[in-house]
Protein backbone atom coordinates (compact mmCIF):
# COMPACT_ATOMS: atom_id res chain seq x y z
CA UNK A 1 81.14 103.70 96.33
CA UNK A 2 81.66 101.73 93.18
CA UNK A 3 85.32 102.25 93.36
CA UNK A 4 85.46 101.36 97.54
CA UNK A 5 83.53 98.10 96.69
CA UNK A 6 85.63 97.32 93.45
CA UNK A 7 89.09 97.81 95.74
CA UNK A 8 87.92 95.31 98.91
CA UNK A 9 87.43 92.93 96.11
CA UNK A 10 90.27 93.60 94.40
CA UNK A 11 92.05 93.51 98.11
CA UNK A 12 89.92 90.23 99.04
CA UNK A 13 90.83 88.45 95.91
CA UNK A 14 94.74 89.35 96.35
CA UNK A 15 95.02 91.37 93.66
CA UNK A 16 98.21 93.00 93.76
CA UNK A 17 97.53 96.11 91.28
CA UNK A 18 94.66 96.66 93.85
CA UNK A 19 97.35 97.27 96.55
CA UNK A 20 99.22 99.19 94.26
CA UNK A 21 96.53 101.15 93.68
CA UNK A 22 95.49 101.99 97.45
CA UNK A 23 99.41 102.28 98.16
CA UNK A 24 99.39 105.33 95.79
CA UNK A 25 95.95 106.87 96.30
CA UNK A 26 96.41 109.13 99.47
CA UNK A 27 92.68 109.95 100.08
CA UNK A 28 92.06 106.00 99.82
CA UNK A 29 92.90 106.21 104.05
CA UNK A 30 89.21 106.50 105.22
CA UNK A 31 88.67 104.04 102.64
CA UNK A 32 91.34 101.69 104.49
CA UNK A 33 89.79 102.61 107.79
CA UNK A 34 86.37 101.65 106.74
CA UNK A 35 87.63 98.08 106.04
CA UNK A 36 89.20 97.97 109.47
CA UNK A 37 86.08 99.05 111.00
CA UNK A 38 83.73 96.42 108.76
CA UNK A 39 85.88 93.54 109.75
CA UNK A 40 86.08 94.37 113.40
CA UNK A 41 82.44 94.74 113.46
CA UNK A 42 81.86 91.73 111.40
CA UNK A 43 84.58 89.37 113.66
CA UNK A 44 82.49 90.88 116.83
CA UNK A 45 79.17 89.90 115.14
CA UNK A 46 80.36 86.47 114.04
CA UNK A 47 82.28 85.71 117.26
CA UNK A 48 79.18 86.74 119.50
CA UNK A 49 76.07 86.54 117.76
CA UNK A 50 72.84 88.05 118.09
CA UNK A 51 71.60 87.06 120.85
CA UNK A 52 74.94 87.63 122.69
CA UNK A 53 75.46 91.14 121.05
CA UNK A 54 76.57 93.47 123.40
CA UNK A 55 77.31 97.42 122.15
CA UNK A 56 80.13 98.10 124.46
CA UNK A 57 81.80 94.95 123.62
CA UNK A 58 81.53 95.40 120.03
CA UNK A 59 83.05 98.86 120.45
CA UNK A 60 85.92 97.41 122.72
CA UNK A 61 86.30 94.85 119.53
CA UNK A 62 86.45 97.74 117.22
CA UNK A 63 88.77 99.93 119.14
CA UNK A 64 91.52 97.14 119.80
CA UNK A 65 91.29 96.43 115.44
CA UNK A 66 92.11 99.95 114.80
CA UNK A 67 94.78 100.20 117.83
CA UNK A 68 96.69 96.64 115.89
CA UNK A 69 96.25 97.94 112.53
CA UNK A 70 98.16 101.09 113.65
CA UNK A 71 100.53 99.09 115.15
CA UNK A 72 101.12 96.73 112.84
CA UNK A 73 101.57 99.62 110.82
CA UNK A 74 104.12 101.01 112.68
CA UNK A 75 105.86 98.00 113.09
CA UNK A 76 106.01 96.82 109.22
CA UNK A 77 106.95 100.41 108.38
CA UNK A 78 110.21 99.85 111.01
CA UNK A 79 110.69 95.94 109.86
CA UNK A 80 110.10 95.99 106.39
CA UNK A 81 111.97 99.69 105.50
CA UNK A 82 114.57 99.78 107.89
CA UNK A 83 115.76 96.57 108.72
CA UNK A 84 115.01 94.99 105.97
CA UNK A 85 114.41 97.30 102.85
CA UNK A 86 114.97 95.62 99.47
CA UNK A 87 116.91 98.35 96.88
CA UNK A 88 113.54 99.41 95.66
CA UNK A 89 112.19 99.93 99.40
CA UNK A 90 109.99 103.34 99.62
CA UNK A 91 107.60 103.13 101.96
CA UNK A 92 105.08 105.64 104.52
CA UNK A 93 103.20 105.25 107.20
CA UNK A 94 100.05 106.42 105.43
CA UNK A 95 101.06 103.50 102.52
CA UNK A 96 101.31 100.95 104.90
CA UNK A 97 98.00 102.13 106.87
CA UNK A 98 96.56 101.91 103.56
CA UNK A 99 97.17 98.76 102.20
CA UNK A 100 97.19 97.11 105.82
CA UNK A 101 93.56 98.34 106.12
CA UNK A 102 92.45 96.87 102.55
CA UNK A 103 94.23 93.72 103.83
CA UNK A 104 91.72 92.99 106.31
CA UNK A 105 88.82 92.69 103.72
CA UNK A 106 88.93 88.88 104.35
CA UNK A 107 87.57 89.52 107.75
CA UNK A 108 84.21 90.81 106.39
CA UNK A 109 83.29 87.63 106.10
CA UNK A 110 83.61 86.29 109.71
CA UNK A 111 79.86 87.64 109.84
CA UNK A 112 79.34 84.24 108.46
CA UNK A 113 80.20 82.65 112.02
CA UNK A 114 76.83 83.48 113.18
CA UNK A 115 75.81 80.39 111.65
CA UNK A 116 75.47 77.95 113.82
CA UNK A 117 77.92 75.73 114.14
CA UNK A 118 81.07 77.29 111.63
CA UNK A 119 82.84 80.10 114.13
CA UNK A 120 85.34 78.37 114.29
CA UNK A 121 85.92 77.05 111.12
CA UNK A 122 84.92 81.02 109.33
CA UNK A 123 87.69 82.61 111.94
CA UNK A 124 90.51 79.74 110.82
CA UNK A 125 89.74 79.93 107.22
CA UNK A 126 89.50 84.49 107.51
CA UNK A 127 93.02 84.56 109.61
CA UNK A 128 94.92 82.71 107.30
CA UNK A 129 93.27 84.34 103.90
CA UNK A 130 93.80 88.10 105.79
CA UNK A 131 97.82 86.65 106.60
CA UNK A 132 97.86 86.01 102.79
CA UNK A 133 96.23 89.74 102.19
CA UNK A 134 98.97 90.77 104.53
CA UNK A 135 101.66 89.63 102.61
CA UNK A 136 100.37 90.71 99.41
CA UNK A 137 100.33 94.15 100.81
CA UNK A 138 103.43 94.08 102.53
CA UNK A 139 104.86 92.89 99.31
CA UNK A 140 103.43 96.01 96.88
CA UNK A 141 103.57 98.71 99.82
CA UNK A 142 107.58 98.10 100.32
CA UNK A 143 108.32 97.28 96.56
CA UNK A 144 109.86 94.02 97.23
CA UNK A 145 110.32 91.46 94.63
CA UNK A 146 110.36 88.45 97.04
CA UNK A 147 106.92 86.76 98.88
CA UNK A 148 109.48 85.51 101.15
CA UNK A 149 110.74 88.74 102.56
CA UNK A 150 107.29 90.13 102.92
CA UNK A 151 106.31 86.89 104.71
CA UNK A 152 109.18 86.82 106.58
CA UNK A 153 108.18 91.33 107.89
CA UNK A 154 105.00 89.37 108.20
CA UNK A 155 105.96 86.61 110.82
CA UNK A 156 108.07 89.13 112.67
CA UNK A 157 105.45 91.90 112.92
CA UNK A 158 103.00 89.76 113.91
CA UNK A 159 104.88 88.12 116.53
CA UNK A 160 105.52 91.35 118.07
CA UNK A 161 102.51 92.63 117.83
CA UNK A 162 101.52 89.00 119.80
CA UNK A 163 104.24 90.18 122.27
CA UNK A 164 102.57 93.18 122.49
CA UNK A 165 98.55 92.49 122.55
CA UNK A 166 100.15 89.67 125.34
CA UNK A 167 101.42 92.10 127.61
CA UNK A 168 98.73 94.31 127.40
CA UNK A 169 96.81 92.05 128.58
CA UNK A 170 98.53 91.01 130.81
CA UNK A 171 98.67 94.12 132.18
CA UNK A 172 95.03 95.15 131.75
CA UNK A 173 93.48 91.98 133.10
CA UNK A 174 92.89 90.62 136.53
CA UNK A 175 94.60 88.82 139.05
CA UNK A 176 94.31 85.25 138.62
CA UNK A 177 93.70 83.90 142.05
């Protein structure tokens, strides 16, 4: 437990030889997925409240984190190694899962928003801290030299992954009338 606590630090506080060290540490996946799950649950917590706390909707919350970390997975693994690989590029899925997952160890704190009166403020501060998290990530799980590349995988994948989560729910929701 020591060692899971010591890495979302390590992940919180941007530490790249944290990301280096979940990139290489293959059992360190449930690890990633815990994070995934913590921040969902926390975002749901701090977006609802208590008093608004609904299980279902927590588990829909959950469920759609996991289904965007796997595909922003998916989509930095196709972006960042095989459009645009830097020499050193050698990347995996389960590296990319990995770090990804520690990445969102910002969003543990969106709990916070249950005070009254800083939602919005905890969610603005999280998103861009996690985005920072992200690149850091990006940047040790593809073995790039540059911040700007891995921003740049960054802006892409996320805008596709927008695309996506758009026409999903586009799809999914009802007619406007």
């Amino acid at each position: 437990m020591t060692t899971f606590l010591h890495r979302v630090l390590g992940a919180a506080l941007l530490n790249p030889a944290t990301y280096e060290e979940v990139e290489a540490d293959g059992t360190a996946t449930v690890q990633a997925m815990a994070v995934v799950a913590l921040s969902s649950l926390a975002a749901g917590v701090g977006a609802m409240g208590l008093a608004n706390l609904r299980i279902t909707t927590l588990a829909g919350i959950s469920l759609m984190a996991f289904a965007a970390w796997a595909v922003w997975a998916v989509l930095t693994l196709q972006i960042g190694a095989r459009i645009f690989p830097s020499p050193r590029t050698q990347a995996d899925m389960g590296q990319l899962l990995r770090t990804i997952g520690f990445a969102t160890a910002p969003g543990i704190l969106r709990i916070t928003g249950l005070i009254p009166g800083t939602a919005t403020v905890v969610f603005a501060v999280t998103a861009i801290w996690m985005l920072m998290a992200m690149i850091v990530a990006i940047k040790q799980a593809l073995d790039y030299t540059s911040t700007a590349r891995a921003f740049g995988v960054c802006a892409l994948g996320w805008l596709l992954s927008l695309g996506f989560a758009l026409g999903i729910g586009m799809f999914c929701s009802p007619p406007l009338h």
